[in-house]
C-alpha atoms as a PDB file:
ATOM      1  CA  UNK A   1     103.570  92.701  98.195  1.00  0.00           C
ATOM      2  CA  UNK A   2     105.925  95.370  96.822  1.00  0.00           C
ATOM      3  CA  UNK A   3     103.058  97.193  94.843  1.00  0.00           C
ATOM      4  CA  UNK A   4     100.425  96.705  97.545  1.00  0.00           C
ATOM      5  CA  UNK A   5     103.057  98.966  99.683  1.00  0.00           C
ATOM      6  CA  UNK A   6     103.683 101.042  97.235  1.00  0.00           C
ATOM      7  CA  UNK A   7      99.926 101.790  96.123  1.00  0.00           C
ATOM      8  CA  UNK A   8      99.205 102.820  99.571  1.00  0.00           C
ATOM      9  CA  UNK A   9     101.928 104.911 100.175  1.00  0.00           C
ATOM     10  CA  UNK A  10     101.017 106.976  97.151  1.00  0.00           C
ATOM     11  CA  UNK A  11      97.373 106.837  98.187  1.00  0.00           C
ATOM     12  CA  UNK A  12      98.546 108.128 101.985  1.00  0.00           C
ATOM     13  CA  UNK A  13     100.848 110.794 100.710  1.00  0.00           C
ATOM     14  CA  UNK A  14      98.159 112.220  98.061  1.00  0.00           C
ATOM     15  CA  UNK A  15      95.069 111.853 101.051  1.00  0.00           C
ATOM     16  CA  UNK A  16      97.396 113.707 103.236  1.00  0.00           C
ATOM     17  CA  UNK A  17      98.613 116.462 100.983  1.00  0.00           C
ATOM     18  CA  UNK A  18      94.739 116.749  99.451  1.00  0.00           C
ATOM     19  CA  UNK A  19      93.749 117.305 103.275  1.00  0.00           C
ATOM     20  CA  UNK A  20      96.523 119.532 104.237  1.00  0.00           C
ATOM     21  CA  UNK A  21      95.400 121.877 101.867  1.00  0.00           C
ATOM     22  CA  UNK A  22      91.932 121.555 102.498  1.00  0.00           C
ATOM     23  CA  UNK A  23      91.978 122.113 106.090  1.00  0.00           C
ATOM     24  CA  UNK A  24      94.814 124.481 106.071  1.00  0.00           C
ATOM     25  CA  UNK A  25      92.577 127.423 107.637  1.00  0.00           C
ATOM     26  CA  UNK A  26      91.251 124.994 110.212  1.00  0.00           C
ATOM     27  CA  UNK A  27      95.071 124.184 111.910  1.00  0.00           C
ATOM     28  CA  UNK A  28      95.547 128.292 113.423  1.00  0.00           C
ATOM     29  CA  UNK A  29      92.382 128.886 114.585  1.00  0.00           C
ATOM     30  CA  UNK A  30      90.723 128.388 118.218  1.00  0.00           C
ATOM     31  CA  UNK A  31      87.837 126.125 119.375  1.00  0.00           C
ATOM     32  CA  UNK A  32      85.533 125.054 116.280  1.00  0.00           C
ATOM     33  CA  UNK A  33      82.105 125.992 116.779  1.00  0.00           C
ATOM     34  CA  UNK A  34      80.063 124.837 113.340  1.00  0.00           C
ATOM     35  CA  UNK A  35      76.303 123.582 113.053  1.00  0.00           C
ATOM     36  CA  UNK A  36      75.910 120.876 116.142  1.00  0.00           C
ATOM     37  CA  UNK A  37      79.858 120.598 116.714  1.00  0.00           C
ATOM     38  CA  UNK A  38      79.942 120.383 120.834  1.00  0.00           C
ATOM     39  CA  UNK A  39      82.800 121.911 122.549  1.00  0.00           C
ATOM     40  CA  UNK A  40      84.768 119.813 124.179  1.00  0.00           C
ATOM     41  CA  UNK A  41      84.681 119.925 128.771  1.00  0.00           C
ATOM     42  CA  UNK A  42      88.485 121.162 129.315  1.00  0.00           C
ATOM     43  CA  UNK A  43      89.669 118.585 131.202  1.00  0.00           C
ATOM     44  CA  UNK A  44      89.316 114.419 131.028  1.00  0.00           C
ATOM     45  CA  UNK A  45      88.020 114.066 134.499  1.00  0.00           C
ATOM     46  CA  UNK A  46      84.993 115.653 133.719  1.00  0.00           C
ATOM     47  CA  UNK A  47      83.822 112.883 131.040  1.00  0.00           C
ATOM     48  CA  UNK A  48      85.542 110.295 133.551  1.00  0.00           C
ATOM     49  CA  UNK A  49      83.067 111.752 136.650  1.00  0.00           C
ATOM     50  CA  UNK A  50      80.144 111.349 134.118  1.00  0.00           C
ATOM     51  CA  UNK A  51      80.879 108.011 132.658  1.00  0.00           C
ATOM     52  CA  UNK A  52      81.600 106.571 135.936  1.00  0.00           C
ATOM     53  CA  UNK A  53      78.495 107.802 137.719  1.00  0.00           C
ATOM     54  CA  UNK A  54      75.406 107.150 138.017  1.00  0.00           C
ATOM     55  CA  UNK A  55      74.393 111.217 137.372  1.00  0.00           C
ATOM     56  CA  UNK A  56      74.957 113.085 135.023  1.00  0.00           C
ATOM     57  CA  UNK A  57      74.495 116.842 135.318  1.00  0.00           C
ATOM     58  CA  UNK A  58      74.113 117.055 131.685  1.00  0.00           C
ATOM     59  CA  UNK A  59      70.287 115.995 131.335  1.00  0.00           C
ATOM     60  CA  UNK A  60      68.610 119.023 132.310  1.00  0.00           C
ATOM     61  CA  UNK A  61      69.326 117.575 136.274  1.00  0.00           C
ATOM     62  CA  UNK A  62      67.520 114.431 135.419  1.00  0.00           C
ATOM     63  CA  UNK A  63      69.820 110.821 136.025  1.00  0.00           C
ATOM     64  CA  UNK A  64      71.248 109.462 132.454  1.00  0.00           C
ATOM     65  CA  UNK A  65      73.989 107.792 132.128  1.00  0.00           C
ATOM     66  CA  UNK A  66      76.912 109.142 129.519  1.00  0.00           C
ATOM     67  CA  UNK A  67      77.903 107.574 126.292  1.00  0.00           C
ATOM     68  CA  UNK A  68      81.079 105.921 124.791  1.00  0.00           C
ATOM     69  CA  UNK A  69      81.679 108.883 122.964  1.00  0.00           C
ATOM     70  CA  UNK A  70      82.753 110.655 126.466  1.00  0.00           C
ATOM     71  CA  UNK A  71      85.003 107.933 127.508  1.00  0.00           C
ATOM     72  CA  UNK A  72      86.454 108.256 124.076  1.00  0.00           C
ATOM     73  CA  UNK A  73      86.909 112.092 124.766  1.00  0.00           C
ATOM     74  CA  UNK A  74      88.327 111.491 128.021  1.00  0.00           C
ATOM     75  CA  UNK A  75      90.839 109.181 126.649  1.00  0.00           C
ATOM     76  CA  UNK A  76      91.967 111.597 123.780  1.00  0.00           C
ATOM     77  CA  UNK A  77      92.105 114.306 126.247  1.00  0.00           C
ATOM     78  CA  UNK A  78      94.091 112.478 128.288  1.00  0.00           C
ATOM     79  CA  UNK A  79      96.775 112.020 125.445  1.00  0.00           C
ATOM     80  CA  UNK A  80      96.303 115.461 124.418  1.00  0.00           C
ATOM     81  CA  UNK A  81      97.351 116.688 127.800  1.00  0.00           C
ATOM     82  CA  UNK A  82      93.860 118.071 128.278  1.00  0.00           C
ATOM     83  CA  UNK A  83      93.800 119.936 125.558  1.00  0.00           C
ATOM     84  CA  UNK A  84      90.217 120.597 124.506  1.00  0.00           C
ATOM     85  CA  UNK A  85      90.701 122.576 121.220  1.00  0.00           C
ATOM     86  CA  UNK A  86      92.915 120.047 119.680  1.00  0.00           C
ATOM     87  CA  UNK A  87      91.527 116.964 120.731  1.00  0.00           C
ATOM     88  CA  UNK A  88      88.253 118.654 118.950  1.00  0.00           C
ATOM     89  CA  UNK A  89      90.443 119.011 116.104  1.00  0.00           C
ATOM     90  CA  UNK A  90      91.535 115.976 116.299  1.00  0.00           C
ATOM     91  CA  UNK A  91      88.116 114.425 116.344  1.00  0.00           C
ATOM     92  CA  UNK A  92      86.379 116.659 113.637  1.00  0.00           C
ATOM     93  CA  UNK A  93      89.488 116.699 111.505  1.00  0.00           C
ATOM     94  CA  UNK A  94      89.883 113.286 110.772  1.00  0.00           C
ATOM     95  CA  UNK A  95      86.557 112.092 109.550  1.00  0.00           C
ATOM     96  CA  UNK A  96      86.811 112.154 105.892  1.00  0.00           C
ATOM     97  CA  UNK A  97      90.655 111.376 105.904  1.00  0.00           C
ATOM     98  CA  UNK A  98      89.384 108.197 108.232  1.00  0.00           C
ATOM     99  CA  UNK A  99      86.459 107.429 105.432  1.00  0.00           C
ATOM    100  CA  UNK A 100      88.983 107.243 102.702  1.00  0.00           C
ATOM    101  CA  UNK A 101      91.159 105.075 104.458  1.00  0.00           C
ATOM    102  CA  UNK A 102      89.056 102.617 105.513  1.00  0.00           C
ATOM    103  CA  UNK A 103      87.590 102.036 102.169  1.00  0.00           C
ATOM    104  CA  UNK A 104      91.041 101.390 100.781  1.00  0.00           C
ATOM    105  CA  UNK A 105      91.639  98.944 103.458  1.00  0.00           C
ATOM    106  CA  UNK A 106      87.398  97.529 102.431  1.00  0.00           C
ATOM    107  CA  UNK A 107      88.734  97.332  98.804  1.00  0.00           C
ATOM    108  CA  UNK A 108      91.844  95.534  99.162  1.00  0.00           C
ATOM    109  CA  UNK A 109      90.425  92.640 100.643  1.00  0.00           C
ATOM    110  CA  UNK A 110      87.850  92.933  98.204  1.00  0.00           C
ATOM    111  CA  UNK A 111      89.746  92.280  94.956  1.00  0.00           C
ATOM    112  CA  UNK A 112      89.707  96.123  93.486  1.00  0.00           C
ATOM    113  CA  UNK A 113      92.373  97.025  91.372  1.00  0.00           C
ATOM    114  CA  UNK A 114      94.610  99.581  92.479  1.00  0.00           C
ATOM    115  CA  UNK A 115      94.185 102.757  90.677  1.00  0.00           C
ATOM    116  CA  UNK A 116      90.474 101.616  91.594  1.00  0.00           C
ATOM    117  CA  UNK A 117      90.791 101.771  95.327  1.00  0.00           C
ATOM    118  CA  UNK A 118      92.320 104.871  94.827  1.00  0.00           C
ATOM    119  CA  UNK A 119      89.796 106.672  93.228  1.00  0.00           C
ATOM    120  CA  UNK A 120      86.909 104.529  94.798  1.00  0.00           C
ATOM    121  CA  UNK A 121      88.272 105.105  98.231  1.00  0.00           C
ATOM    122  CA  UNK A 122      88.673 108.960  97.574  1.00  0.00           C
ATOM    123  CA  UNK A 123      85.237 109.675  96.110  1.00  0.00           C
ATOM    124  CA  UNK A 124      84.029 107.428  99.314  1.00  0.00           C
ATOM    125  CA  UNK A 125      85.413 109.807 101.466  1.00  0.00           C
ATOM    126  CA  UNK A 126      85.055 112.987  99.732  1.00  0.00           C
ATOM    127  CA  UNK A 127      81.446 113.393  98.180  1.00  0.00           C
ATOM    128  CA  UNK A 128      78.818 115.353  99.022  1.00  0.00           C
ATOM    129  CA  UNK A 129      77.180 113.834 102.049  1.00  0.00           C
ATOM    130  CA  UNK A 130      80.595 113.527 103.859  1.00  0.00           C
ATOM    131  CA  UNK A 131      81.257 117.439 102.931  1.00  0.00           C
ATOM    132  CA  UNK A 132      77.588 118.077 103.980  1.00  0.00           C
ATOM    133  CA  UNK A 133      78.259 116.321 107.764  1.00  0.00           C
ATOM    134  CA  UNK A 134      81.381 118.657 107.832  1.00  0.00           C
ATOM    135  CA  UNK A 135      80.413 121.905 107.363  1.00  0.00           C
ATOM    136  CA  UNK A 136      77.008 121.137 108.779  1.00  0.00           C
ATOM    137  CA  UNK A 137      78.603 119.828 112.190  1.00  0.00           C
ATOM    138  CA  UNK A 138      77.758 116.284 111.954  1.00  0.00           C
ATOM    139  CA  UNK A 139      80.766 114.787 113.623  1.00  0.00           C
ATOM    140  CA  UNK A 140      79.127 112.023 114.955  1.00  0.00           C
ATOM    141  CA  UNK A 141      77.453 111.145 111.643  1.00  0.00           C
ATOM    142  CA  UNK A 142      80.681 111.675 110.097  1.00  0.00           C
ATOM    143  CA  UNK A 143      82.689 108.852 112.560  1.00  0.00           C
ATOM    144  CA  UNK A 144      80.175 106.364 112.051  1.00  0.00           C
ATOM    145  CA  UNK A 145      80.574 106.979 108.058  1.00  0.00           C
ATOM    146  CA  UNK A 146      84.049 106.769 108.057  1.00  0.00           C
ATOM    147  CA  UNK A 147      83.458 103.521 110.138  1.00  0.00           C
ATOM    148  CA  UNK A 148      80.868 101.913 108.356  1.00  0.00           C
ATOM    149  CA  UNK A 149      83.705 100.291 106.245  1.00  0.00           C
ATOM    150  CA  UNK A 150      85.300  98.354 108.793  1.00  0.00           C
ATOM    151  CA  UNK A 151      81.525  97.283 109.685  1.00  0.00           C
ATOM    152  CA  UNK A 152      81.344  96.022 106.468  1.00  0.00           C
ATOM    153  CA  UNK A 153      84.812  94.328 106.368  1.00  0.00           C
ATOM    154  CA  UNK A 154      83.811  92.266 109.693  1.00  0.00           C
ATOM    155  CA  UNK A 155      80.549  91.414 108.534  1.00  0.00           C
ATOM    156  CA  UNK A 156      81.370  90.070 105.314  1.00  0.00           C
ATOM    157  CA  UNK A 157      84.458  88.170 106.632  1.00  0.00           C
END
């Protein structure tokens, strides 16, 4: 149990100081506005009003109702203190760091050896597809990527 804890710890301290430097130019500036990246409404009540209703003034006036995804902004905002710009950061920011993550928890109930689940885990989360989604926008590509994972963990469980 001793190495187990001490693999990951390694693996979380070089994911986080590999990111840190990565997204260092992200953490000063304002609002993100790349590819299809949405800004965010600037308060939780908004995505509350639209999740909870029936209409949603979103749809070009048509009736449709909102997805989990606002709920799931609301509820960040909410801990954010509403706000927007870093609970955007928050969500954009964490996708590949997520990806990694999850396929080092995937491969350690899979029987990988260490050093393996670190460098399988890494190049899971950090290849060209994943850089692809984040530059190009894809955020909501990007979640369900870094999710798939834990998909695959329940399934074959």
């Amino acid at each position: 149990m001793g190495s187990r804890l001490r693999i990951l710890a390694v693996f979380l301290a070089l994911l986080a100081a590999f990111f840190l430097f990565a997204y260092r130019s992200y953490f000063g500036l304002g609002a993100l506005s790349q590819g299809d990246l949405a800004p965010l409404y600037p308060s939780a009540r908004y995505y509350f009003d639209a999740f909870f209703s029936s209409w949603n003034s979103n749809n070009l006036g048509f009736s449709g109702s909102a997805t989990e995804a606002g709920f799931f902004n609301a509820l960040l905002l909410l801990i954010t203190g509403n706000n927007s710009i870093l609970a955007q950061k928050i969500i954009f920011l964490s996708g590949m760091p997520l990806a990694c993550i999850a396929m080092f928890v995937f491969l350690s109930y899979h029987g990988a050896s260490g050093f393996g689940r670190l460098i399988v885990s890494f190049a899971y989360g950090v290849n060209p597809l994943s850089i692809a989604l984040f530059f190009g926008g894809g955020g909501g590509l990007l979640t369900y990527y870094s999710l798939f994972p834990f998909l695959l963990l329940f399934l074959l469980n």
